[in-house]
C-alpha atoms as a PDB file:
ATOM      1  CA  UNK A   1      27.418  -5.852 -43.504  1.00  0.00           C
ATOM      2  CA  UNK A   2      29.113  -5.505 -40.161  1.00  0.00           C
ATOM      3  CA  UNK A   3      27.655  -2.605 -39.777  1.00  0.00           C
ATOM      4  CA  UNK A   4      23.700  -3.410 -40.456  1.00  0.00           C
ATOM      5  CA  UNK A   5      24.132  -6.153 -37.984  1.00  0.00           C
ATOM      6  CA  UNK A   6      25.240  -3.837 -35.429  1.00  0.00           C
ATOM      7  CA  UNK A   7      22.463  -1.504 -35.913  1.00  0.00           C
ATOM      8  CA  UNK A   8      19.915  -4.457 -36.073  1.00  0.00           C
ATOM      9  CA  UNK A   9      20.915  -5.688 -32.567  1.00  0.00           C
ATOM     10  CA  UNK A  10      21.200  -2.144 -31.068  1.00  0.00           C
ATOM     11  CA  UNK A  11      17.320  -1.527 -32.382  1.00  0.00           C
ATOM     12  CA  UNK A  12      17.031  -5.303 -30.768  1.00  0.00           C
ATOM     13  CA  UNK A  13      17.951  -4.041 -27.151  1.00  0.00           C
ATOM     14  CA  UNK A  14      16.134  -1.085 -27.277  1.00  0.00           C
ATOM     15  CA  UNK A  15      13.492  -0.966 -24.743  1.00  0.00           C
ATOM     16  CA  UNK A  16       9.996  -0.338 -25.514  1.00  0.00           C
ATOM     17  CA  UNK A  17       8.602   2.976 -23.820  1.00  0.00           C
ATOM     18  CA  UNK A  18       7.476   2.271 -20.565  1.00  0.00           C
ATOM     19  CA  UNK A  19       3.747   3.265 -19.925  1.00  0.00           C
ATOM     20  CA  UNK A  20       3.024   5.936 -17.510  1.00  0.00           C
ATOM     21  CA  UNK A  21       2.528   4.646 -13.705  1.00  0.00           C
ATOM     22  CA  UNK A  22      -1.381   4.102 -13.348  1.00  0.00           C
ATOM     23  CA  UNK A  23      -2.446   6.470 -10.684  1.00  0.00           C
ATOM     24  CA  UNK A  24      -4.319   4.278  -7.826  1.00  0.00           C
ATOM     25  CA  UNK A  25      -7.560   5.085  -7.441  1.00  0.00           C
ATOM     26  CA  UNK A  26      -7.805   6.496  -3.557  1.00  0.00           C
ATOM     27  CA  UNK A  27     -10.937   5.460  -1.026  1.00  0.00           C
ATOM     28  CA  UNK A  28     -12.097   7.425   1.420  1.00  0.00           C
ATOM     29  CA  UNK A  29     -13.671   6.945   4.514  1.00  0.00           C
ATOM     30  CA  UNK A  30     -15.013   9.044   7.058  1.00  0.00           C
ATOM     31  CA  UNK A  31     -13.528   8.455  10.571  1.00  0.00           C
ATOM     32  CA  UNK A  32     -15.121   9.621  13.970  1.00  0.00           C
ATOM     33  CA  UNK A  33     -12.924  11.126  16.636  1.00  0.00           C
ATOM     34  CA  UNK A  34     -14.287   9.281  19.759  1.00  0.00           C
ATOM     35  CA  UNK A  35     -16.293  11.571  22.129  1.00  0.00           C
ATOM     36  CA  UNK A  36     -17.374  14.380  19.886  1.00  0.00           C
ATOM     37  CA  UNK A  37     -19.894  14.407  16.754  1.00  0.00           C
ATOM     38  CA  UNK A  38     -17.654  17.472  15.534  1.00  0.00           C
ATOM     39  CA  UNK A  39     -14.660  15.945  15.124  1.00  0.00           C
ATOM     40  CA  UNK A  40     -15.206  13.773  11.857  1.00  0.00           C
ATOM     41  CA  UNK A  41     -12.578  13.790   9.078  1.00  0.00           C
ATOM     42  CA  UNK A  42     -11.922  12.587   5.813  1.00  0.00           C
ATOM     43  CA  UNK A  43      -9.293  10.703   4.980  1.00  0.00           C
ATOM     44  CA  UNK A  44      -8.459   9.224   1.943  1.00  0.00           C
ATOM     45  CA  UNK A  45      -5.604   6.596   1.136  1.00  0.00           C
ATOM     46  CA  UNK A  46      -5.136   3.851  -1.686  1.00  0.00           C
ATOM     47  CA  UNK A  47      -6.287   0.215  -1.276  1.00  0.00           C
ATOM     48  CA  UNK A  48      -2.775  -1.031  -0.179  1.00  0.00           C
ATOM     49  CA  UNK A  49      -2.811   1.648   2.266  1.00  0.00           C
ATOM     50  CA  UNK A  50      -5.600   0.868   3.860  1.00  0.00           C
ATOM     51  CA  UNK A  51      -4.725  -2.911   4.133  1.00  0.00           C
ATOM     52  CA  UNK A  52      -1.665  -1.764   5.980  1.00  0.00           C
ATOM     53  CA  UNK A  53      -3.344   0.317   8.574  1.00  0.00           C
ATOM     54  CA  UNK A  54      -5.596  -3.028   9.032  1.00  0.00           C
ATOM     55  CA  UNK A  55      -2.728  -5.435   9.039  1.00  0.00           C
ATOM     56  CA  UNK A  56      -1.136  -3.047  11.519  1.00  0.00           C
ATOM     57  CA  UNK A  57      -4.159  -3.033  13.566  1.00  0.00           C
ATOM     58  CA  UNK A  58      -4.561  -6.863  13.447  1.00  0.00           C
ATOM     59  CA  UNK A  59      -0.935  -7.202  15.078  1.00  0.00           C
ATOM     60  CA  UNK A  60      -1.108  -4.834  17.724  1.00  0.00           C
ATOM     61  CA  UNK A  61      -4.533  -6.432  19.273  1.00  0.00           C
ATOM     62  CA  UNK A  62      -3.085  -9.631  19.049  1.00  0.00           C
ATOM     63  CA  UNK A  63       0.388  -8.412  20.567  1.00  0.00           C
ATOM     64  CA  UNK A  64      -1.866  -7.053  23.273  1.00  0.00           C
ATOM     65  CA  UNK A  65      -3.651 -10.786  23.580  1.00  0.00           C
ATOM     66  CA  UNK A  66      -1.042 -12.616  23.779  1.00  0.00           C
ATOM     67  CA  UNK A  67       0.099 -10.085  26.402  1.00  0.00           C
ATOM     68  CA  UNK A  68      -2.655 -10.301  28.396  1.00  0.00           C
ATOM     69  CA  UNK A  69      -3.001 -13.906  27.916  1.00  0.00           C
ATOM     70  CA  UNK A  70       0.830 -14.384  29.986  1.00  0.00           C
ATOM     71  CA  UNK A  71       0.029 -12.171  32.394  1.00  0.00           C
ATOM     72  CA  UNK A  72      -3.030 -14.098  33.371  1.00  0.00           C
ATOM     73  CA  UNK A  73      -1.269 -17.978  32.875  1.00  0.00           C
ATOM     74  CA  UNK A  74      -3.671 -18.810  30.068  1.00  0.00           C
END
């Protein structure tokens, strides 16, 4: 008796088999080096990456405002 109840809650706490990751589907974009219609390249990165190059974008130009914004008094 002891024993079937020890079995049932080990079978209880088993956990189920996790699912493979899901692979994130990657985008890519085509980016221009500045100066030169040869130097295109493809890069491709998932979603989230992406939205961290643009956060990291967003907070450097407005570093750079508010920057320029105490150097002129504004």
């Amino acid at each position: 008796m002891l024993t079937t109840l020890l079995l049932l809650a080990l079978i209880g706490q088993q956990a189920e088999p996790a699912a493979p990751p899901v692979k994130e589907k990657k985008i890519c974009r085509v980016e221009e080096k500045t100066g030169s219609r040869l130097g295109a390249k493809r890069i491709c990165r998932t979603q989230a990456e992406w939205d961290a190059i643009a956060a990291d974008a967003r907070k450097d130009t407005d570093d750079a405002s508010a920057r320029l914004r105490s150097v002129n008094g504004s």
